[in-house]
C-alpha atoms as a PDB file:
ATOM      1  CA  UNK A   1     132.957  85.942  88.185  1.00  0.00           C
ATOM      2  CA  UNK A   2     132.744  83.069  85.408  1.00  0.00           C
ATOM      3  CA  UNK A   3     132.011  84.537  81.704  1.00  0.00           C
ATOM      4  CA  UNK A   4     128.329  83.666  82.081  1.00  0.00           C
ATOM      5  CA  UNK A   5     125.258  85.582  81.648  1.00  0.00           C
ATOM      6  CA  UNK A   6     123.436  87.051  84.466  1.00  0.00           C
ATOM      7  CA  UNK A   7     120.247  84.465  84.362  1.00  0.00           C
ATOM      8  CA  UNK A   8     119.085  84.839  87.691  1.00  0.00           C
ATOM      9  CA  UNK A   9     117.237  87.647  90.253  1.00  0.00           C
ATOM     10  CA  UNK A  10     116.221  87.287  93.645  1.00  0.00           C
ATOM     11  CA  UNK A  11     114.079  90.150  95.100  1.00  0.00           C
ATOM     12  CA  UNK A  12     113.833  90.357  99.108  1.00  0.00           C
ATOM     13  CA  UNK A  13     110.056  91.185 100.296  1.00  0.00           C
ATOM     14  CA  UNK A  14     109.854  89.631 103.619  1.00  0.00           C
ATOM     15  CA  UNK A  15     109.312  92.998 105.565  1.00  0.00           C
ATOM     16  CA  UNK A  16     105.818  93.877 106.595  1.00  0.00           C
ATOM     17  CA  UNK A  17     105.753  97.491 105.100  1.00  0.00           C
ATOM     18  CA  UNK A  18     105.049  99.581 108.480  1.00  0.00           C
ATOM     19  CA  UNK A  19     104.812 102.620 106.834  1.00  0.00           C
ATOM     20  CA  UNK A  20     101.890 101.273 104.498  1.00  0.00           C
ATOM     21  CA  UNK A  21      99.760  99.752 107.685  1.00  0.00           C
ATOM     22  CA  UNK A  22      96.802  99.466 107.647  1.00  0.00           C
ATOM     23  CA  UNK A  23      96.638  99.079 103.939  1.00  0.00           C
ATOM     24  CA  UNK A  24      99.657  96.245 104.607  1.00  0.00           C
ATOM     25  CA  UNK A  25      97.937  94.196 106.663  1.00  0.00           C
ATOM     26  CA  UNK A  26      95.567  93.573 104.384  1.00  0.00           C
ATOM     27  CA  UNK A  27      97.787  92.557 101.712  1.00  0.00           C
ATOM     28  CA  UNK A  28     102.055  92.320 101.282  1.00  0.00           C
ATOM     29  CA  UNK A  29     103.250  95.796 100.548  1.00  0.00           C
ATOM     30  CA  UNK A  30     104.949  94.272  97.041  1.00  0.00           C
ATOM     31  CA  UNK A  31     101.231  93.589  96.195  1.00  0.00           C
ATOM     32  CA  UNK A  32     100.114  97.533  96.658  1.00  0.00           C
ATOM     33  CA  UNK A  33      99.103  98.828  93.257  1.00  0.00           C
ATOM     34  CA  UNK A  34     100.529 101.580  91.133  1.00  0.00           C
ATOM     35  CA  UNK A  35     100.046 102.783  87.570  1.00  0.00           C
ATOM     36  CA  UNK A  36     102.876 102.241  85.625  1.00  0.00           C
ATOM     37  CA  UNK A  37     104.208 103.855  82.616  1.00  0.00           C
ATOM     38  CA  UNK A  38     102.279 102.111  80.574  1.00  0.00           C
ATOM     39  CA  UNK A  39      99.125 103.679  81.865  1.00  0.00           C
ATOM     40  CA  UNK A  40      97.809  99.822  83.297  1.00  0.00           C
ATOM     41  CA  UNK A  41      97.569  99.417  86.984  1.00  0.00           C
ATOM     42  CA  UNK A  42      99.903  96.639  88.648  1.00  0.00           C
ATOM     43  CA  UNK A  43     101.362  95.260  91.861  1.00  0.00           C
ATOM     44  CA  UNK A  44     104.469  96.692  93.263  1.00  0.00           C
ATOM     45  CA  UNK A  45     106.073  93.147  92.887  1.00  0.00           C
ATOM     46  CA  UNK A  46     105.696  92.662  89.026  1.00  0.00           C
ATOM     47  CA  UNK A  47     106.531  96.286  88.035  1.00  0.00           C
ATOM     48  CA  UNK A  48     110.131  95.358  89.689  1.00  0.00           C
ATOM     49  CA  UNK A  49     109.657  91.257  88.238  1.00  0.00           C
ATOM     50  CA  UNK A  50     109.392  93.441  84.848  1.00  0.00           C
ATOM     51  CA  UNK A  51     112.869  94.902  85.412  1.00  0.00           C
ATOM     52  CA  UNK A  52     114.676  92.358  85.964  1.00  0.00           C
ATOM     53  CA  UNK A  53     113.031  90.123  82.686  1.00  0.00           C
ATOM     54  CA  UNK A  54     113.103  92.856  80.461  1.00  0.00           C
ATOM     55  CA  UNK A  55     116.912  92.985  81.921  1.00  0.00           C
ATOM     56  CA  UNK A  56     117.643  89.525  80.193  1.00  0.00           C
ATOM     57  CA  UNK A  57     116.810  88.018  84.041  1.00  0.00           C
ATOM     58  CA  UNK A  58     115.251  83.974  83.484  1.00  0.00           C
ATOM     59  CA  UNK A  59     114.731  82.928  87.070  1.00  0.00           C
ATOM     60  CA  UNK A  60     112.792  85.080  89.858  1.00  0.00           C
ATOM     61  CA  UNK A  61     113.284  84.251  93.696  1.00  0.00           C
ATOM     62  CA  UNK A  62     110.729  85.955  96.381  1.00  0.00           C
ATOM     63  CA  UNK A  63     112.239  85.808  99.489  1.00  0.00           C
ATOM     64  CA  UNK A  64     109.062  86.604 101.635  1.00  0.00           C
ATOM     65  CA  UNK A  65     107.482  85.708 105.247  1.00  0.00           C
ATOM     66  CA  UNK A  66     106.662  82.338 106.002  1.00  0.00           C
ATOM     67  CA  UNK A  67     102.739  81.506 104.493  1.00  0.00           C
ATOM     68  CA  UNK A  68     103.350  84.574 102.261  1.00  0.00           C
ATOM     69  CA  UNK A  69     103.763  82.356  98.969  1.00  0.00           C
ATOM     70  CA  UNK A  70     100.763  81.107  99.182  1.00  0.00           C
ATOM     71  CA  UNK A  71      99.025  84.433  99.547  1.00  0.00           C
ATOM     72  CA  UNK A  72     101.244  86.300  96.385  1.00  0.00           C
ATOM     73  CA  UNK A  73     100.386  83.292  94.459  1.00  0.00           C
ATOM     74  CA  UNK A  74      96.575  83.437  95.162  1.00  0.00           C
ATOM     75  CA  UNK A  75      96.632  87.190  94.450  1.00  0.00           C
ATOM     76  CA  UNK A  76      98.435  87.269  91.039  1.00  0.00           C
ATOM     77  CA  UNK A  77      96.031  84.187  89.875  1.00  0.00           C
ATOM     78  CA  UNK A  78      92.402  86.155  91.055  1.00  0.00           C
ATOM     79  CA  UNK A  79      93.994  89.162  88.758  1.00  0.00           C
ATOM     80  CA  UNK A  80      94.246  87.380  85.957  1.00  0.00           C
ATOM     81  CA  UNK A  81      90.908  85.249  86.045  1.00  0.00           C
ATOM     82  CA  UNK A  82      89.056  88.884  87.064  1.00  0.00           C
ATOM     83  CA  UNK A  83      91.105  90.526  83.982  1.00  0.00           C
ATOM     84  CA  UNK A  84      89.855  88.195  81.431  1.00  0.00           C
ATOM     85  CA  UNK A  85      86.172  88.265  82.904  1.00  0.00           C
ATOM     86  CA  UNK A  86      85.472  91.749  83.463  1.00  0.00           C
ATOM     87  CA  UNK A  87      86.926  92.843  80.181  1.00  0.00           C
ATOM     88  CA  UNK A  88      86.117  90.117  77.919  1.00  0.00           C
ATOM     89  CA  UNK A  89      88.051  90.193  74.593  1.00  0.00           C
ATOM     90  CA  UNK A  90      89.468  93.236  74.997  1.00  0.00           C
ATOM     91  CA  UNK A  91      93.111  93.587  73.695  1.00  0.00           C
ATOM     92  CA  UNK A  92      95.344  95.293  76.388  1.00  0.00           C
ATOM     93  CA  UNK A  93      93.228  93.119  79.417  1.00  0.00           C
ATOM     94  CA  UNK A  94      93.766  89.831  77.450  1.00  0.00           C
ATOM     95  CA  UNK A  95      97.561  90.808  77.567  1.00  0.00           C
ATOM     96  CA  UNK A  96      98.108  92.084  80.883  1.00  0.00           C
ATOM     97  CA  UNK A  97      95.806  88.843  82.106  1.00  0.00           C
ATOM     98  CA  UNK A  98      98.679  86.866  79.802  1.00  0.00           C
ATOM     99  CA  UNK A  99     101.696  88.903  81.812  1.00  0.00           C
ATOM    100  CA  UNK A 100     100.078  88.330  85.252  1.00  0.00           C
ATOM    101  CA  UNK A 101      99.726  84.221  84.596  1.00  0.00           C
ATOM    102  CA  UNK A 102     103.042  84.257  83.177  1.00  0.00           C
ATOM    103  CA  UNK A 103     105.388  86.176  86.082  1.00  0.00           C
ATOM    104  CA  UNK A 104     103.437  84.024  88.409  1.00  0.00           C
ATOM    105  CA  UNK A 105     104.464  80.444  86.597  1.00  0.00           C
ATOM    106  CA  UNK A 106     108.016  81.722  86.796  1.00  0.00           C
ATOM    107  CA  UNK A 107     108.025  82.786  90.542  1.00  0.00           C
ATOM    108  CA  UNK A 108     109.478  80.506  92.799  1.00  0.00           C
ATOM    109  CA  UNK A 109     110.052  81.538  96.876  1.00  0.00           C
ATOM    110  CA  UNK A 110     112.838  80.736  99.252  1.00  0.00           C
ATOM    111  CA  UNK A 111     111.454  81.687 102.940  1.00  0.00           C
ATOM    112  CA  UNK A 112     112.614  84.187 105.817  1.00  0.00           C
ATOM    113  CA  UNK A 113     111.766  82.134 108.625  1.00  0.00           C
ATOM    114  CA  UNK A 114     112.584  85.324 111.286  1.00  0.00           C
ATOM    115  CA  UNK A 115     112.995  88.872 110.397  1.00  0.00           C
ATOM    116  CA  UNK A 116     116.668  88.552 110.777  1.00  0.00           C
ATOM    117  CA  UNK A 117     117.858  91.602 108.955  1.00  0.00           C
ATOM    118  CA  UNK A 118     118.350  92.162 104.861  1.00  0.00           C
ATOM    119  CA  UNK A 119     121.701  90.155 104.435  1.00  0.00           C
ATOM    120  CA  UNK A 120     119.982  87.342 106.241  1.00  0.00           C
ATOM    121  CA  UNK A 121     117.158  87.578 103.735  1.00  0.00           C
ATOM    122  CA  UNK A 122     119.900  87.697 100.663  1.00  0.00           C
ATOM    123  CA  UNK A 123     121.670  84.491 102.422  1.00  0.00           C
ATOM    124  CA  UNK A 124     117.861  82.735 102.511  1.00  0.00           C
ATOM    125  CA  UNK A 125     118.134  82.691  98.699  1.00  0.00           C
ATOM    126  CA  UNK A 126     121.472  80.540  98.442  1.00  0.00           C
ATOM    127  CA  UNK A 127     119.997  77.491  97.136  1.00  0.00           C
ATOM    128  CA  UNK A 128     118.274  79.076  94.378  1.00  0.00           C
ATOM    129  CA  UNK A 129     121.052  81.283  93.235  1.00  0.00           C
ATOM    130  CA  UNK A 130     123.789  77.902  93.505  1.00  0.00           C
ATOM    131  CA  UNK A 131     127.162  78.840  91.920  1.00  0.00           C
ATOM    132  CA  UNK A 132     126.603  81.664  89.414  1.00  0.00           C
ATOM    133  CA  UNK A 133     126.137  85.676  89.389  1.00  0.00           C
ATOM    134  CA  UNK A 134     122.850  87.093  90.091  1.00  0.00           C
ATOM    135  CA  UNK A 135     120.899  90.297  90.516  1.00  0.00           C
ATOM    136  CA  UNK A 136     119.309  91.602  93.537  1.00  0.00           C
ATOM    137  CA  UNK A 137     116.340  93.707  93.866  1.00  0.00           C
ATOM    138  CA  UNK A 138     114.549  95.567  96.936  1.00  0.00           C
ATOM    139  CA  UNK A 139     110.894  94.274  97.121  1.00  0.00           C
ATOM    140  CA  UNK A 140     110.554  97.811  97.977  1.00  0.00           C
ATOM    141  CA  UNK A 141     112.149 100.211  95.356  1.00  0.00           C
ATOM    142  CA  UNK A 142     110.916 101.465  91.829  1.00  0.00           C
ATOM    143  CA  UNK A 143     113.409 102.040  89.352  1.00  0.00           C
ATOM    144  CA  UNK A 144     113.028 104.503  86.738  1.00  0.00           C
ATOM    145  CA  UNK A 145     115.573 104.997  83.606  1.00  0.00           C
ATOM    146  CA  UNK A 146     116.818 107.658  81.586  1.00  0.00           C
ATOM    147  CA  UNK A 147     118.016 105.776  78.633  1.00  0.00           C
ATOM    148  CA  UNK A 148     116.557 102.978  76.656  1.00  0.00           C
ATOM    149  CA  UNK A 149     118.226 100.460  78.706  1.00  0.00           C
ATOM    150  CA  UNK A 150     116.455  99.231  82.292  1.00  0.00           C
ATOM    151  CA  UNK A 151     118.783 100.834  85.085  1.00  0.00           C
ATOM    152  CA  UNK A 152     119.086  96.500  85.682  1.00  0.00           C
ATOM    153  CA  UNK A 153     120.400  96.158  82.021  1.00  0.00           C
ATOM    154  CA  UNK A 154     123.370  99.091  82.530  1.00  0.00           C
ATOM    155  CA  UNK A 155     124.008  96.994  85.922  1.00  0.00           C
ATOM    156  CA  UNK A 156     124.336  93.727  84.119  1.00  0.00           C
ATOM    157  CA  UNK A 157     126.227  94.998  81.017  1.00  0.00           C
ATOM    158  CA  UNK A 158     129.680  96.543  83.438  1.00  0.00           C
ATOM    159  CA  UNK A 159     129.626  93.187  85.309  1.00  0.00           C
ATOM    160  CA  UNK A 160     129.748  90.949  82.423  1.00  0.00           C
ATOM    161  CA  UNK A 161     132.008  93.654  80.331  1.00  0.00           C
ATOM    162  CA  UNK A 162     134.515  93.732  83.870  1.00  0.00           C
ATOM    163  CA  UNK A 163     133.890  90.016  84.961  1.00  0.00           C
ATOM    164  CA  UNK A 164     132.814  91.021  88.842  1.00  0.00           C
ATOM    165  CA  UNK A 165     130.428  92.278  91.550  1.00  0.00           C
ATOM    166  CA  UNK A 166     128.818  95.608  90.730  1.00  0.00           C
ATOM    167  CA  UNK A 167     126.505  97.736  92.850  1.00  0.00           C
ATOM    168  CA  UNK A 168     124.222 100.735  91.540  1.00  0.00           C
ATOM    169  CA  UNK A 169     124.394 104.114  93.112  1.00  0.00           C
ATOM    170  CA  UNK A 170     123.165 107.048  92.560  1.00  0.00           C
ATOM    171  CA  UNK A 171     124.914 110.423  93.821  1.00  0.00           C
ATOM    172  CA  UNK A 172     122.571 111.749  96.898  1.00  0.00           C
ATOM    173  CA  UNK A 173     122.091 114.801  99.494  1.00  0.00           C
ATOM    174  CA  UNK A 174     123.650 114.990 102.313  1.00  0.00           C
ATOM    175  CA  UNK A 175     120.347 115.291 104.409  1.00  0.00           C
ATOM    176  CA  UNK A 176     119.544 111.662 102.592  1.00  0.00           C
ATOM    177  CA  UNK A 177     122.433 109.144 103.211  1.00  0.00           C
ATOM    178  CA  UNK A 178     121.089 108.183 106.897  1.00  0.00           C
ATOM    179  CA  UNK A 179     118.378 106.115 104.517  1.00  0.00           C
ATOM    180  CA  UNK A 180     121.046 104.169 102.491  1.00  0.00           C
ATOM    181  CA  UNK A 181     124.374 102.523 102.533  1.00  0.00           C
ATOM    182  CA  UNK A 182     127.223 105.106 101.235  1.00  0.00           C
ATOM    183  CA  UNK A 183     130.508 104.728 100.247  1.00  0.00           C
ATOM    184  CA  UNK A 184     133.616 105.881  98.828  1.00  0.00           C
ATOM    185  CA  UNK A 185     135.794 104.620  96.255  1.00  0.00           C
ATOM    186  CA  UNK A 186     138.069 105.426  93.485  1.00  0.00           C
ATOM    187  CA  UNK A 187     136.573 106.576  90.510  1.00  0.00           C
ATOM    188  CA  UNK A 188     137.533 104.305  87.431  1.00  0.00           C
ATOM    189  CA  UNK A 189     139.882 106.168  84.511  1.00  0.00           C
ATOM    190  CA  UNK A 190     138.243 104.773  81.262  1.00  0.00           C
ATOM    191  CA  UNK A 191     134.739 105.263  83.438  1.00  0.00           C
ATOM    192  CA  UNK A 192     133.544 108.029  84.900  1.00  0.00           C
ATOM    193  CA  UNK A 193     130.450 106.686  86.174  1.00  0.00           C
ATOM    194  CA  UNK A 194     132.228 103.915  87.689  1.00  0.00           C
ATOM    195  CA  UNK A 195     134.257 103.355  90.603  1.00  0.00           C
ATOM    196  CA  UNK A 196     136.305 100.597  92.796  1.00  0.00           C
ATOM    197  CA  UNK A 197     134.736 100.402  96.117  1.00  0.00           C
ATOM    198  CA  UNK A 198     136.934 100.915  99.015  1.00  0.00           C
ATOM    199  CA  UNK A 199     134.148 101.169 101.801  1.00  0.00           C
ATOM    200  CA  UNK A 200     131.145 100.938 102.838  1.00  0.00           C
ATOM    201  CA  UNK A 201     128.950 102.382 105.896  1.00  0.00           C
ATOM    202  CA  UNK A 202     125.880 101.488 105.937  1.00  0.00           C
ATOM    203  CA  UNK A 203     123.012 105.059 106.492  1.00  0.00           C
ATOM    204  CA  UNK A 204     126.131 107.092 107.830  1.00  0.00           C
ATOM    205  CA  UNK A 205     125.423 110.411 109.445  1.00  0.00           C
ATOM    206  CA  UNK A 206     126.542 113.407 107.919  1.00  0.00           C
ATOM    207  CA  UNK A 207     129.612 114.131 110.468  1.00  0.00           C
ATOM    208  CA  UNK A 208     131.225 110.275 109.668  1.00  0.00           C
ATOM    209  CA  UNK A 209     130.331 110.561 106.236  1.00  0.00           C
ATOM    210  CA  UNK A 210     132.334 114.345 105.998  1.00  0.00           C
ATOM    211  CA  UNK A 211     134.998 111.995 107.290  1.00  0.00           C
ATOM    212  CA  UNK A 212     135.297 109.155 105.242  1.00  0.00           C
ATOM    213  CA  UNK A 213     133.069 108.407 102.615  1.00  0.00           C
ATOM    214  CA  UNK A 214     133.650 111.920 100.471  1.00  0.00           C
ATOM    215  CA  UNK A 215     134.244 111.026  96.614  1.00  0.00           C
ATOM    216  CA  UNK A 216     136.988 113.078  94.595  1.00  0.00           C
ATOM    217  CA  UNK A 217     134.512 114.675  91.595  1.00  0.00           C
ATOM    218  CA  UNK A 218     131.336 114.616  93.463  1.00  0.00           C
ATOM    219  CA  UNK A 219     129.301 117.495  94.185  1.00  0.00           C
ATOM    220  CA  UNK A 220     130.032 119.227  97.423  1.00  0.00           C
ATOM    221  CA  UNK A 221     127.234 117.543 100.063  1.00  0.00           C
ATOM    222  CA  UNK A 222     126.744 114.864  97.717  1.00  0.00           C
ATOM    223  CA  UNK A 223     127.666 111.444  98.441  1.00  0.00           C
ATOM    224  CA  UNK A 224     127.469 107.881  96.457  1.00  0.00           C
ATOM    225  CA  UNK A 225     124.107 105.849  97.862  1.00  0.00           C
ATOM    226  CA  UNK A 226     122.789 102.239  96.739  1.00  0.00           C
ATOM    227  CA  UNK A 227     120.481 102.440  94.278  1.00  0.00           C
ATOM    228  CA  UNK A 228     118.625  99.001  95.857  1.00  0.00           C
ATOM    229  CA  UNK A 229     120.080  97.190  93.242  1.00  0.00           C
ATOM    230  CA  UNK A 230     122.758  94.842  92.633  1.00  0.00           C
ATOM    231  CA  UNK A 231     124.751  92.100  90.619  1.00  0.00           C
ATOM    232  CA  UNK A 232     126.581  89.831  92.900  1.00  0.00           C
ATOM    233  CA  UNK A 233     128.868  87.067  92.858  1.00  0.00           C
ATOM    234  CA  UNK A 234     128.315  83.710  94.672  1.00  0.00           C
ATOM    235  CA  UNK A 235     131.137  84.802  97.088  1.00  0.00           C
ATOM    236  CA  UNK A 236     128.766  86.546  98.573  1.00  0.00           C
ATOM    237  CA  UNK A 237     127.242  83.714 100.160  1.00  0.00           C
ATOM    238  CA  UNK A 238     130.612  82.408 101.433  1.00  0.00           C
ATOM    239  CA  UNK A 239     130.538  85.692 103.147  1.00  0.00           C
ATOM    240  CA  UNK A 240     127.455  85.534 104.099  1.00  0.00           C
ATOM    241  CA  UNK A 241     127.725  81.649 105.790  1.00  0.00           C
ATOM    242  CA  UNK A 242     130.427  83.797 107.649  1.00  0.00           C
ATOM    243  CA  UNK A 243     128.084  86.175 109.536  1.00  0.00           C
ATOM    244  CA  UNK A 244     125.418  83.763 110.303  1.00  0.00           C
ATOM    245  CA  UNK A 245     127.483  81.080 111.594  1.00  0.00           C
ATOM    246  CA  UNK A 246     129.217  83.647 114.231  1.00  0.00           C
ATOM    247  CA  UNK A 247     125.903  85.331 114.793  1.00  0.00           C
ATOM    248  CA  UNK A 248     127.392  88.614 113.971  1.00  0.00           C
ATOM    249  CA  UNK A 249     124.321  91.397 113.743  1.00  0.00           C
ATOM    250  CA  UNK A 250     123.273  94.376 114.481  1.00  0.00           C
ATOM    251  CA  UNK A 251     120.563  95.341 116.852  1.00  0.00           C
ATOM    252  CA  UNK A 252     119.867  91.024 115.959  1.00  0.00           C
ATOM    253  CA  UNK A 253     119.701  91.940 112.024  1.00  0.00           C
ATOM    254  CA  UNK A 254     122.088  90.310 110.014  1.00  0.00           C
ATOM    255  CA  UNK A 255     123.232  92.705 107.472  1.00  0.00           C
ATOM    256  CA  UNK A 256     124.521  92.813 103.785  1.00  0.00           C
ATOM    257  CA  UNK A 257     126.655  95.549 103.841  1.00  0.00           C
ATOM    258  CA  UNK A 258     129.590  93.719 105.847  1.00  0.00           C
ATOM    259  CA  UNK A 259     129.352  90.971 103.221  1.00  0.00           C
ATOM    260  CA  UNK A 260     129.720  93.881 101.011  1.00  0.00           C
ATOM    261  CA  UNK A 261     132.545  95.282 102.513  1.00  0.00           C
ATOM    262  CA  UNK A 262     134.922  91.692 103.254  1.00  0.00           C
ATOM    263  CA  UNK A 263     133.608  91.359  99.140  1.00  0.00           C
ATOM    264  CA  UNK A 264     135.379  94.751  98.319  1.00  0.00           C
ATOM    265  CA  UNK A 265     138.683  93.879 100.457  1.00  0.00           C
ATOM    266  CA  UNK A 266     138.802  90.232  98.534  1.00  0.00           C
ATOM    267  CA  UNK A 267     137.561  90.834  94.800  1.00  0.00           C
ATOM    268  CA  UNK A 268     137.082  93.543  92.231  1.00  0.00           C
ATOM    269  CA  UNK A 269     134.189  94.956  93.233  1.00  0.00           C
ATOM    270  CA  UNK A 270     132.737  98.273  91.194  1.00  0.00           C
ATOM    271  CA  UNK A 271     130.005 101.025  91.799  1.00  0.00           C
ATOM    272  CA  UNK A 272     128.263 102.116  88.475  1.00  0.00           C
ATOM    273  CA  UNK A 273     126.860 105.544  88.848  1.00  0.00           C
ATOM    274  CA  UNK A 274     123.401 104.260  86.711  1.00  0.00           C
ATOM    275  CA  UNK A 275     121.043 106.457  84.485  1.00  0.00           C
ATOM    276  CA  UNK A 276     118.001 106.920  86.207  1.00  0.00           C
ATOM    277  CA  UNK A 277     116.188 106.721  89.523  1.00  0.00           C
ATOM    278  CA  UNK A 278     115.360 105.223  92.673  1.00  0.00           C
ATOM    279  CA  UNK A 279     112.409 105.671  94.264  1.00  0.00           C
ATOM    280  CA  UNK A 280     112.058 104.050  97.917  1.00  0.00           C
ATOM    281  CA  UNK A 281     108.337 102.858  99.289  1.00  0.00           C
ATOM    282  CA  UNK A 282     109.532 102.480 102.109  1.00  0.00           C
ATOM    283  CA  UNK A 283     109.684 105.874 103.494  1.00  0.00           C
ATOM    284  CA  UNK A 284     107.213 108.709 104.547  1.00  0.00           C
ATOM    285  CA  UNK A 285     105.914 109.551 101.099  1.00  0.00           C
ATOM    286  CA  UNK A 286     108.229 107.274  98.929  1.00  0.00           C
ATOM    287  CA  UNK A 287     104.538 105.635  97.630  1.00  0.00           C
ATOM    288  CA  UNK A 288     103.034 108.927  96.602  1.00  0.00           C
ATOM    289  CA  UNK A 289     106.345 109.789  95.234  1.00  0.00           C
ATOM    290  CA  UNK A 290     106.893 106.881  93.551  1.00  0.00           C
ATOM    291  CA  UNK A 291     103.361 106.816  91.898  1.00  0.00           C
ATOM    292  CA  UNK A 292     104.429 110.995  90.417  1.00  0.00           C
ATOM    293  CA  UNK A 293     107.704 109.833  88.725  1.00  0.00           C
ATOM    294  CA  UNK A 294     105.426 106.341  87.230  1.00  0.00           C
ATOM    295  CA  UNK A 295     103.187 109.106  85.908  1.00  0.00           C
ATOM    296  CA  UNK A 296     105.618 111.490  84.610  1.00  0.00           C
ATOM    297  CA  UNK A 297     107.828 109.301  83.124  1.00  0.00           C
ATOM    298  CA  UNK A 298     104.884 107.316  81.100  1.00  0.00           C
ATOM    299  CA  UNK A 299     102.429 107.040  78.436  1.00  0.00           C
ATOM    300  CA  UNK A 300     100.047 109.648  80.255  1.00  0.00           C
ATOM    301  CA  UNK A 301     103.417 112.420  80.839  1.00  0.00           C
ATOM    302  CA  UNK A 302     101.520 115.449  79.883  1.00  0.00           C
ATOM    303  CA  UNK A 303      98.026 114.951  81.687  1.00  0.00           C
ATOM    304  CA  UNK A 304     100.247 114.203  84.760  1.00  0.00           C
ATOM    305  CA  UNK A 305     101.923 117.363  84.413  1.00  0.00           C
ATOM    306  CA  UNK A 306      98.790 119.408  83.629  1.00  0.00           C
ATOM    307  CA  UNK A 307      97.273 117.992  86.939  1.00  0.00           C
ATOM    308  CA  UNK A 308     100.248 119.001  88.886  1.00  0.00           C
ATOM    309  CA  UNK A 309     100.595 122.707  87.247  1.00  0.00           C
ATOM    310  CA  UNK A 310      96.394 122.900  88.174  1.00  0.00           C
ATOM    311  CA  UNK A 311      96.631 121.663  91.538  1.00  0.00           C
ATOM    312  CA  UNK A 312      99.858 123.828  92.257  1.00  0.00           C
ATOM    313  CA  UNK A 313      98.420 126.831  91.536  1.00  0.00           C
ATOM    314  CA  UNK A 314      95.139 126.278  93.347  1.00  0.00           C
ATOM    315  CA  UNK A 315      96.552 125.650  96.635  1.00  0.00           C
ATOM    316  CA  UNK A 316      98.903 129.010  95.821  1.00  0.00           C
ATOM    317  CA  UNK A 317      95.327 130.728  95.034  1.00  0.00           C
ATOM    318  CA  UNK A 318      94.562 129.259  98.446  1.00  0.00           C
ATOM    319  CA  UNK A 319      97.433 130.346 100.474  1.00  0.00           C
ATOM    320  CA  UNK A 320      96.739 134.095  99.084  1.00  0.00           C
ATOM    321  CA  UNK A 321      92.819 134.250  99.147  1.00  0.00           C
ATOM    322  CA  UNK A 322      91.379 136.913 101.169  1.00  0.00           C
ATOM    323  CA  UNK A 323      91.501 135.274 104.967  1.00  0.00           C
ATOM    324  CA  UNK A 324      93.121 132.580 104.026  1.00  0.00           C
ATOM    325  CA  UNK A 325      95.040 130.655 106.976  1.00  0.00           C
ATOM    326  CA  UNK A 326      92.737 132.807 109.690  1.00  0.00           C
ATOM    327  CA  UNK A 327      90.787 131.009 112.277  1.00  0.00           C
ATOM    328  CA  UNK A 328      87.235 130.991 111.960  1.00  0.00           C
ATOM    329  CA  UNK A 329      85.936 133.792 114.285  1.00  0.00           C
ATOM    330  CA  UNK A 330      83.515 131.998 116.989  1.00  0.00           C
ATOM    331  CA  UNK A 331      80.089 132.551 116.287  1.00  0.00           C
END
C-alpha cells in the first residue's frame, strides 16, 4: 500500500433489508431511524457516514439499487428543510439541519445494477476508489467503540503504521460464526490484537470451523469474525476483475471473501482485533439490539438503564404473579 492517507470510504447498501419489510419498502433500510449517542434521532446511513468522517474519511461512495440515489438524496434534503422549520432557531436543530445538508453534498453513488452478491457490490465502486487504499463499511452494521478512537480510526491507524490491507474482527461464539466470515491466522508478536491472515471461510459451521479456523490464544468456542469493516488495497479490485470476468459465484453472488483470501496468499494482509462492537441490522433483532447499545453507550446511559432494570423486573413480577401463564378458564 503507498504511504498515503486513507481519504476514501465506500459503504455497500444495495440490499433491500428483508428482515425490516414492510417498514423497507417504504423507505431503504440505511434510511431507518435510530437515536444515537448523542440523544438526536438519525438515519442508519449517516450514523455509519459519521464513522467514517470522524475517522479522517474525505470521500463517501453509496453503492445502492438502481433509482435509489435519487430517493436517499430526496430524503436527507426534506430532513433538513423540516429541521430548520419545525424548530426554528433552535441550537442543536440548526446543527443537525447543518450535518444532514452537509453528508448529503459529499455523497456521491456508484450503482448495483443486479443483486449480484457483496464482492460484486465492492467491485461496483472501482471507479470511485481509482488507485489508492480505502475503507469499507456495511450499509447495515453499527459500530460502537470502547476507546476514544472510532473502531474506523484503530482500523486506519495499523494499516498506515504496517503499510497494507487490514480487516476488523471481533472474537465471537461459536453458535454465531454461520452469520460472518471467520478465519484463522497467526497472531502478530509485537501485537496481540493483531494477526496475519492465513484463511478465510466465509459463515463456517461449527464442525469446519473446529477444523480449521481455531486461533492459538482464543477462548475455547470462540473464533475471529469480521467486524463489517475494512481498509483495503486497490489490489482488491484486480482480484475482484478476476471473479467477475470468469463468472465465479456462489448460489450467482459474487463474493468478497475469495478476493479476500487470493489478497492474503499475495500481500501482507492483517486482522486487528478492534475495541468495541458490532452490531448487525440485518438479523432477527439486530435493530432492537442495535438501538439498546446506541442508548447505553450515549448521552442518555443511565435513563436507558433505569428503563431496562424497570421493565426487567416487571415482566419477572409477571412471570410469578398469582396465575400467571394459566389459560383463562372458559366462561
Amino acid at each position: 500500500m503507498c504511504a498515503v492517507q486513507v481519504r476514501k470510504a465506500v459503504i455497500t447498501a444495495a440490499g433491500r433489508g428483508a428482515r425490516q419489510y414492510p417498514a423497507s419498502d417504504t423507505v431503504q433500510k440505511a434510511m431507518l431511524p435510530l437515536v444515537d449517542r448523542d440523544g438526536l434521532t438519525k438515519p442508519l446511513l449517516q450514523i455509519i457516514a459519521e464513522e467514517a468522517l470522524e475517522s479522517g474519511i474525505e470521500e463517501l461512495c453509496v453503492v445502492s439499487s438502481p433509482g435509489d440515489e435519487a430517493r436517499y438524496r430526496q430524503q436527507f434534503r426534506t430532513i433538513a428543510e423540516h429541521l430548520r422549520s419545525a424548530f426554528r432557531s433552535v441550537a442543536w436543530a440548526e446543527e443537525q439541519a447543518r450535518r444532514v445538508a452537509e453528508l448529503e453534498s459529499r455523497l456521491r453513488f456508484v450503482e448495483q445494477e443486479e443483486p449480484e452478491g457483496y464482492g460484486h457490490a465492492v467491485w461496483c465502486a472501482r471507479s470511485f476508489v481509482g488507485d489508492e487504499p480505502f475503507l469499507l463499511l456495511l450499509g447495515d452494521h453499527l459500530y460502537i467503540s470502547r476507546e476514544p478512537r472510532r473502531c474506523a480510526r484503530q482500523l486506519i491507524d495499523l494499516a498506515l503504521e504496517e503499510q497494507c490491507a487490514v480487516s476488523a474482527v471481533q472474537a465471537t461464539r461459536e453458535h454465531l460464526i454461520h452469520q460472518y466470515g471467520t478465519l484463522t491466522g497467526r497472531r502478530l508478536h509485537d501485537r496481540p490484537d493483531a494477526y496475519q491472515i492465513d484463511e478465510i471461510i466465509e459463515k463456517p459451521n461449527p464442525t469446519l470451523a473446529e477444523l480449521r479456523l481455531q486461533v492459538p490464544g482464543l477462548r475455547a468456542g470462540y473464533y475471529l469474525c469480521f467486524f463489517g469493516m475494512h481498509v483495503l488495497t486497490p489490489t482488491i479490485f484486480e482480484l475482484l476483475d478476476d471473479l467477475v470476468r470468469r463468472g465465479e459465484s456462489e448460489g450467482g453472488q459474487i463474493q468478497l471473501t475469495p478476493a479476500l483470501n487470493a489478497l492474503a496468499a499475495r500481500e501482507s494482509y492483517l486482522a486487528l482485533e478492534t475495541l468495541g462492537t458490532r452490531h448487525n441490522l440485518g438479523v432477527r433483532l439486530g435493530y432492537v439490539e442495535a438501538q439498546v447499545a446506541l442508548a447505553l453507550n450515549g448521552d442518555d446511559r443511565e435513563r436507558m438503564l433505569a428503563l431496562l432494570v424497570e421493565s426487567v423486573a416487571r415482566f419477572q413480577q409477571g412471570l410469578t404473579a398469582p396465575g400467571a401463564g394459566e389459560a383463562a378458564s372458559p366462561l
